[in-house]
C-alpha atoms as a PDB file:
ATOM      1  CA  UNK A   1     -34.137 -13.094  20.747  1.00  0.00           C
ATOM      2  CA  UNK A   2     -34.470 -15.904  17.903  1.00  0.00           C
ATOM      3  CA  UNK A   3     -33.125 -13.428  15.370  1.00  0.00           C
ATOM      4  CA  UNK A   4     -30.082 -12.561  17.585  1.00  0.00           C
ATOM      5  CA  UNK A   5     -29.383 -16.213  18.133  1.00  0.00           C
ATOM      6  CA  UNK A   6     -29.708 -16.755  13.867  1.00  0.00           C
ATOM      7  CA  UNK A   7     -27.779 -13.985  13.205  1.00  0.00           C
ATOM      8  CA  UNK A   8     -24.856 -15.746  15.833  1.00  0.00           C
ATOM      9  CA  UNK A   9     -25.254 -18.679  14.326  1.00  0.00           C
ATOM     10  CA  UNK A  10     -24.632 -17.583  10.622  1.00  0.00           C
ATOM     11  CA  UNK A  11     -21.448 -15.636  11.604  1.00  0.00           C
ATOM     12  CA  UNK A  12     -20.554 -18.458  13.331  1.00  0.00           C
ATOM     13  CA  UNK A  13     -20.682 -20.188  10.181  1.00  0.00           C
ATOM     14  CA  UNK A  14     -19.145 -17.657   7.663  1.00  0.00           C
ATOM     15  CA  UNK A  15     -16.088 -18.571   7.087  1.00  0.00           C
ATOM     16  CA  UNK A  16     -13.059 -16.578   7.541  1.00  0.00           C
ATOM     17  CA  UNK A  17     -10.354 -15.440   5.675  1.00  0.00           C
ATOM     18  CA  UNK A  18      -6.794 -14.953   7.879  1.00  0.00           C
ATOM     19  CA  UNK A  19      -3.887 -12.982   6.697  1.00  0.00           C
ATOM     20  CA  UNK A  20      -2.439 -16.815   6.412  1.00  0.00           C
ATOM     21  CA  UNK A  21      -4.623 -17.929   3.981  1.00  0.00           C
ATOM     22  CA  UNK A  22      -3.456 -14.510   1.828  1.00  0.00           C
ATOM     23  CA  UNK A  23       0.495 -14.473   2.815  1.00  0.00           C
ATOM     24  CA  UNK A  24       1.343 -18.322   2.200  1.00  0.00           C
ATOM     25  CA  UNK A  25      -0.053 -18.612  -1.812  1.00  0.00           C
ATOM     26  CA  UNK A  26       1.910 -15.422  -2.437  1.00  0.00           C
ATOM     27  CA  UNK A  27       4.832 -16.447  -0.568  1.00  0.00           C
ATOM     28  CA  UNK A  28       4.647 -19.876  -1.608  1.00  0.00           C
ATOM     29  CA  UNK A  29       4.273 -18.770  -5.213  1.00  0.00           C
ATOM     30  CA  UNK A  30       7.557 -16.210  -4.914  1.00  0.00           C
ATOM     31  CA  UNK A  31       9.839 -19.215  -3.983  1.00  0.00           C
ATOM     32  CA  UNK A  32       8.652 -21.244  -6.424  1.00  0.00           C
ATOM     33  CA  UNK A  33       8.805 -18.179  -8.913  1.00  0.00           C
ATOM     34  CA  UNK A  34      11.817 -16.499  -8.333  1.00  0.00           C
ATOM     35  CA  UNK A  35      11.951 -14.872 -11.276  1.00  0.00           C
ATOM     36  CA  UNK A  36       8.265 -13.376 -11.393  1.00  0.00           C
ATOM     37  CA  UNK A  37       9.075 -11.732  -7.718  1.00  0.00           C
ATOM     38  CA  UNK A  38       9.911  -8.422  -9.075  1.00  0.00           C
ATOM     39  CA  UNK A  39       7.013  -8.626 -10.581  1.00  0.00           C
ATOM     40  CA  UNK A  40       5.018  -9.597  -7.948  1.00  0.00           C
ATOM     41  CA  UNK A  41       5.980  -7.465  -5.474  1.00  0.00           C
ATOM     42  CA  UNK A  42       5.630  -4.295  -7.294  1.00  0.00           C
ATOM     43  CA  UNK A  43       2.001  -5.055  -8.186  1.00  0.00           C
ATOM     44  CA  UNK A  44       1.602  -5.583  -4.768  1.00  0.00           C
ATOM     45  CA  UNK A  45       3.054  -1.942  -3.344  1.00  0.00           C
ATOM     46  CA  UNK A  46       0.817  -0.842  -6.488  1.00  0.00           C
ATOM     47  CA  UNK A  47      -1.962  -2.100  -4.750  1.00  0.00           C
ATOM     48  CA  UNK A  48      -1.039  -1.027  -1.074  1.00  0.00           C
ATOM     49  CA  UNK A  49      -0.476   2.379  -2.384  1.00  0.00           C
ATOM     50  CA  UNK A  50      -3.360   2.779  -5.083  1.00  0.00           C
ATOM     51  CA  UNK A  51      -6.413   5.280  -4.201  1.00  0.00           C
ATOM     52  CA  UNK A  52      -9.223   2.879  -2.728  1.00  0.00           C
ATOM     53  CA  UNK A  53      -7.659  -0.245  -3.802  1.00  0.00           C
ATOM     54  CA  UNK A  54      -5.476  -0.191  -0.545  1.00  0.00           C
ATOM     55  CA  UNK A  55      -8.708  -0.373   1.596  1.00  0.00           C
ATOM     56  CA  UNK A  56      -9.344  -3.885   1.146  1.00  0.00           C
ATOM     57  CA  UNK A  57      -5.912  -5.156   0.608  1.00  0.00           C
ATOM     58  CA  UNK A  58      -3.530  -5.750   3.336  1.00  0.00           C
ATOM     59  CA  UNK A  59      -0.636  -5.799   1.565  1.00  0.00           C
ATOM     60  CA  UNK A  60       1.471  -3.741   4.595  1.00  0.00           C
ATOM     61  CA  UNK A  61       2.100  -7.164   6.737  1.00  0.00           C
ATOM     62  CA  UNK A  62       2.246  -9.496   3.555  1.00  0.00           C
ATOM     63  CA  UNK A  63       5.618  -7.371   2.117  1.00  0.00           C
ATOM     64  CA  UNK A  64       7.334  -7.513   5.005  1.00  0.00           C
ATOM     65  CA  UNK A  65       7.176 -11.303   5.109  1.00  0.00           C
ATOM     66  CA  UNK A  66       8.464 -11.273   1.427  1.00  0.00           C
ATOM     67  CA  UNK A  67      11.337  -9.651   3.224  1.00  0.00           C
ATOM     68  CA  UNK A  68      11.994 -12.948   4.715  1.00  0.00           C
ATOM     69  CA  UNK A  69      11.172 -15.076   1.705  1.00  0.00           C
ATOM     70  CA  UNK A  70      13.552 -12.825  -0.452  1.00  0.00           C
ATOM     71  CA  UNK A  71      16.583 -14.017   1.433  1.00  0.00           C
ATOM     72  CA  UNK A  72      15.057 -17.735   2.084  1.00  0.00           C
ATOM     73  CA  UNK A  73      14.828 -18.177  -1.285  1.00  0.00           C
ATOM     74  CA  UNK A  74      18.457 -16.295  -2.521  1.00  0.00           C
ATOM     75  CA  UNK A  75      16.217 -13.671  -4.135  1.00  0.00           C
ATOM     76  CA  UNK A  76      18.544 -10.500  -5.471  1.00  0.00           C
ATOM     77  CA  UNK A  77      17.134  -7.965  -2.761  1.00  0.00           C
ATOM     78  CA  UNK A  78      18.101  -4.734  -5.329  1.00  0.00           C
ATOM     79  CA  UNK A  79      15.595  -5.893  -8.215  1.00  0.00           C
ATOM     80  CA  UNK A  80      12.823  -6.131  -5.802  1.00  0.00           C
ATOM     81  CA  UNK A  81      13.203  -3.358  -3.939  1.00  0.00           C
ATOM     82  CA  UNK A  82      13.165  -1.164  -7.168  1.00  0.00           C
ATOM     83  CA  UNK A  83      10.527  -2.824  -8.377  1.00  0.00           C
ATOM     84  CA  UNK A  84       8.404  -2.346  -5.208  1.00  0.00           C
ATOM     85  CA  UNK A  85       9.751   1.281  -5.244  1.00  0.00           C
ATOM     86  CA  UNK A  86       8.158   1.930  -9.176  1.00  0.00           C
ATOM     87  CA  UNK A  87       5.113   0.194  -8.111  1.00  0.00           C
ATOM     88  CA  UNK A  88       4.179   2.368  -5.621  1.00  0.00           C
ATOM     89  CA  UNK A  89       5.571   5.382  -7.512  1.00  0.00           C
ATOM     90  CA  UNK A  90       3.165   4.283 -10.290  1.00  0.00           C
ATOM     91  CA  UNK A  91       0.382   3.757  -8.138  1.00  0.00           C
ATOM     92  CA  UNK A  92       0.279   7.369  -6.319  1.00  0.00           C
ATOM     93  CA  UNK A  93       1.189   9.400  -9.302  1.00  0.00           C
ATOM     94  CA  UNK A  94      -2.166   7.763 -11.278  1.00  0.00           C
ATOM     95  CA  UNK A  95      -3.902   8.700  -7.917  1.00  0.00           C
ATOM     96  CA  UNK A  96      -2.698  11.675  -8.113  1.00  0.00           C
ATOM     97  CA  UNK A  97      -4.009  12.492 -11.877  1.00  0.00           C
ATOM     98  CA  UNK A  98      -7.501  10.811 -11.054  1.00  0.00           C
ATOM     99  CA  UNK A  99      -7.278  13.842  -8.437  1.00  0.00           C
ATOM    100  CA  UNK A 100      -6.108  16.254 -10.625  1.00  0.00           C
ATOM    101  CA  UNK A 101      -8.486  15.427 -13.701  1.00  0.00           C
ATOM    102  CA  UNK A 102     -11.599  15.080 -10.830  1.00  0.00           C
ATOM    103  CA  UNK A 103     -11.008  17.836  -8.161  1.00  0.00           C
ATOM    104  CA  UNK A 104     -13.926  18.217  -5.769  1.00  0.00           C
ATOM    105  CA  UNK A 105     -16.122  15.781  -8.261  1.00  0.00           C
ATOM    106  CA  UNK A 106     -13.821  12.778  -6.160  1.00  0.00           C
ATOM    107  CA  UNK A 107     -15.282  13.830  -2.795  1.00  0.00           C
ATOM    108  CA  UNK A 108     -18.030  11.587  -4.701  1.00  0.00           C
ATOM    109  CA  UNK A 109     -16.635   8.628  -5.309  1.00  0.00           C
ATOM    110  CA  UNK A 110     -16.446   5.753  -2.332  1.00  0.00           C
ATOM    111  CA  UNK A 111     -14.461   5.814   0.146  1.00  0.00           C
ATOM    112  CA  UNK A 112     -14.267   8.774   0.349  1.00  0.00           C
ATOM    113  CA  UNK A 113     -17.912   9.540  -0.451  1.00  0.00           C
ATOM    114  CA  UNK A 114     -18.951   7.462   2.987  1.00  0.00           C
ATOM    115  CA  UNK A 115     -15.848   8.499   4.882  1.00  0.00           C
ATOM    116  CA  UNK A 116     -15.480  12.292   4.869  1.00  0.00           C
ATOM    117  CA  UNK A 117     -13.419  12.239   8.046  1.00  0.00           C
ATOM    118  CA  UNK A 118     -10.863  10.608   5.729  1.00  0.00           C
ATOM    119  CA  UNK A 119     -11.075  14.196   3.420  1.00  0.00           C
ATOM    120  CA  UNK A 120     -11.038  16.455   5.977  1.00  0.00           C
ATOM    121  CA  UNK A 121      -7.890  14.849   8.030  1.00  0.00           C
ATOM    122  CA  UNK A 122      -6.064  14.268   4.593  1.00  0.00           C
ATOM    123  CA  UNK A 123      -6.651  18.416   3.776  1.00  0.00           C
ATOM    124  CA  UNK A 124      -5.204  19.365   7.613  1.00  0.00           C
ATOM    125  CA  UNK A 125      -2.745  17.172   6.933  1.00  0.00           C
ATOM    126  CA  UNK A 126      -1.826  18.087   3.334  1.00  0.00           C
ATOM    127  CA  UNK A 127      -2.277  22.032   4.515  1.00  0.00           C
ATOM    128  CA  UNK A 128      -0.128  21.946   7.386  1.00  0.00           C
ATOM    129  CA  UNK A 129       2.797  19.805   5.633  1.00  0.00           C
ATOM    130  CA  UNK A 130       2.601  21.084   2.298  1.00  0.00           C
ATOM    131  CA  UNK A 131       4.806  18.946  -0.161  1.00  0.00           C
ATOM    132  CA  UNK A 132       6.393  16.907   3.076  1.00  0.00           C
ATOM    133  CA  UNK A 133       2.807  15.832   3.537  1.00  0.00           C
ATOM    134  CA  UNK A 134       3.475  13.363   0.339  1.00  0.00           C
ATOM    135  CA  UNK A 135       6.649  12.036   1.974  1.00  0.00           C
ATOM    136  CA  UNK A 136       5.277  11.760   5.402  1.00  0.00           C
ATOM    137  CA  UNK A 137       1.820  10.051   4.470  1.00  0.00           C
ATOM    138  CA  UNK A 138       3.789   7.272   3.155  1.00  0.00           C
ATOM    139  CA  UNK A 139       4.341   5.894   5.925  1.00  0.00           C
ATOM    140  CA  UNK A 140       0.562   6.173   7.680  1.00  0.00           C
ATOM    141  CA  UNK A 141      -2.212   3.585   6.924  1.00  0.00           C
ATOM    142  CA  UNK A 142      -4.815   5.331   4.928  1.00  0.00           C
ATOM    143  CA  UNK A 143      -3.122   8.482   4.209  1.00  0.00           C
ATOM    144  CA  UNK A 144      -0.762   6.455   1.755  1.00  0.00           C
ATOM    145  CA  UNK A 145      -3.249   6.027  -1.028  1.00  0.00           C
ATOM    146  CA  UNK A 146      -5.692   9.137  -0.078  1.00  0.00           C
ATOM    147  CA  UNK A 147      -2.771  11.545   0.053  1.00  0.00           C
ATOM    148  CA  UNK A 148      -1.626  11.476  -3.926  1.00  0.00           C
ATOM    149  CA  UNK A 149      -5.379  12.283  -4.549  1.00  0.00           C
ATOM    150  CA  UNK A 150      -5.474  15.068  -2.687  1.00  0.00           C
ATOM    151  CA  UNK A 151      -2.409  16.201  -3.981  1.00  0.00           C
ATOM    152  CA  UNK A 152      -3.997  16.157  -7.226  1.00  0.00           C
ATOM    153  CA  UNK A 153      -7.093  17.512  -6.268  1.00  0.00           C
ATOM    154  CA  UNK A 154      -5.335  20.630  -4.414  1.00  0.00           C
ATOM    155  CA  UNK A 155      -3.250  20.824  -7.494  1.00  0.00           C
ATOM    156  CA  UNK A 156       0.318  20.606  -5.905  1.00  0.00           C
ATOM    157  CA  UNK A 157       2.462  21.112  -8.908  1.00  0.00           C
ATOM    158  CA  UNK A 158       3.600  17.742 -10.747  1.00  0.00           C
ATOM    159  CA  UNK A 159       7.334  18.074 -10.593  1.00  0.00           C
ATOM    160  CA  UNK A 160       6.619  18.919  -6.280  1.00  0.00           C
ATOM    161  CA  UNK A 161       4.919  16.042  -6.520  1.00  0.00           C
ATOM    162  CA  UNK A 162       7.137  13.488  -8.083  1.00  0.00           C
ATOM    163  CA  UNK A 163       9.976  14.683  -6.309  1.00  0.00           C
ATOM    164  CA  UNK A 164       7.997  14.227  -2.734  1.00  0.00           C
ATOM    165  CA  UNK A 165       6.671  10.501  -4.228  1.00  0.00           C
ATOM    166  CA  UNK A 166       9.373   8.923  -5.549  1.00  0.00           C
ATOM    167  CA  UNK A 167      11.977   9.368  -2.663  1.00  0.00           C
ATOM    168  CA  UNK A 168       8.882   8.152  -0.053  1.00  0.00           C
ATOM    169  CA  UNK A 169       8.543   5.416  -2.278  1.00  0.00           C
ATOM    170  CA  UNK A 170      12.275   4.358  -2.254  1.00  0.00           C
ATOM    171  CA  UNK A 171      12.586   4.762   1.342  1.00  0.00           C
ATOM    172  CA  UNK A 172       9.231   3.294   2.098  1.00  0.00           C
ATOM    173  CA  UNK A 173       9.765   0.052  -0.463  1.00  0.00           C
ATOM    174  CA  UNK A 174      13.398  -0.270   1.909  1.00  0.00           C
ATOM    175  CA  UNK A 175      11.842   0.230   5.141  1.00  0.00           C
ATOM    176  CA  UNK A 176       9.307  -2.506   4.243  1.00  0.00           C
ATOM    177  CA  UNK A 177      11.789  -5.434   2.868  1.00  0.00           C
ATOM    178  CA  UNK A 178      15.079  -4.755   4.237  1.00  0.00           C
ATOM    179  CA  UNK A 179      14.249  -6.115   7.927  1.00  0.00           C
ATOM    180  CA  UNK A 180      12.791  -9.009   7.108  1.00  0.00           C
ATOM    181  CA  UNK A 181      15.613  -9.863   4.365  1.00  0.00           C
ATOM    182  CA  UNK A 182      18.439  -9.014   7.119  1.00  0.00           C
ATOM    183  CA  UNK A 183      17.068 -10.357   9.844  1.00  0.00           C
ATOM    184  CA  UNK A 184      16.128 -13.602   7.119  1.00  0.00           C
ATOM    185  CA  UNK A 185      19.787 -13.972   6.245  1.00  0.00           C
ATOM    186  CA  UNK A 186      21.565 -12.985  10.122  1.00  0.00           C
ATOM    187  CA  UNK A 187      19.101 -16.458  11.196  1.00  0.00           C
ATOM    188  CA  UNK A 188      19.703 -18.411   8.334  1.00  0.00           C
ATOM    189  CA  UNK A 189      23.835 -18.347   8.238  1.00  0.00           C
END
């Protein structure tokens, strides 16, 4: 019983990290930056959409809140939006060769070494879509960054690929930003 009660009382003393203590630096630091949030935003879709990387960051909820702080701040939607579009594009198609260059050697390699339910739903997936599968897991969670690397594992041909990765990436990069920079400017005028 002691040990329960210490182990209670040491949680109760970690402290915790809230997507607020993430979202207001970065969104803080685009207004103040206007010209770096290009930038910014496509290294953080590079993230979100990077093998493994995209496990630990929650970069979904922060980007649409740079919707908002886009119009806020008069940020040029287009140059952001294309350069959270090549970000992600960038990030899946380097997932994608990691794949390709390891094959079944990446079944390995954490996450997906200690989460094979991740493999086996990505290969139903990826066998039942085919190429759409790379357009369609876009838009789901973990499938985003585990997707390209099956891709690249099952060898689905490059040019299938790219095709299939950089229109989800456009429309995925709008579906993200546009609301929030819409609604942003329909409240603010």
């Amino acid at each position: 019983m002691r040990f329960v009660r210490s182990l209670r009382e040491s949680h109760e003393e970690t402290p915790r990290v809230d997507l607020e203590t993430i979202t207001n630096p970065i969104l803080g630091f685009i207004r103040d930056n206007q010209a770096y949030a290009p930038l910014i935003v496509g290294l953080m879709t590079f993230g979100e959409s990077f093998a493994f990387i995209s496990l630990v960051l929650p970069m979904v909820t922060i980007l649409v809140a740079v919707g908002f702080a886009l119009a806020a701040a008069d940020i040029t939607f287009w140059q952001v939006w294309l350069s959270a579009a090549a970000g992600a594009v960038l990030s899946a198609w380097i997932s994608y060769e990691i794949g390709h260059k390891a094959k079944k050697r990446a079944y390995g390699i954490w996450p997906l070494s200690t989460k094979p339910e991740l493999i086996d739903r990505g290969e139903r997936f990826f066998q039942r879509f085919g190429p759409w599968a790379m357009f369609l897991g876009r838009f789901f969670g973990p499938t985003r960054a585990v997707l390209p690397l099956i891709a690249g594992i099952f060898l689905m041909p490059r040019v299938l690929f790219q095709v299939a990765n950089m229109a989800s990436a456009s429309v995925w990069a709008f579906a993200l930003l546009a609301p929030g920079a819409g609604l942003a400017r329909y409240l603010l005028w």
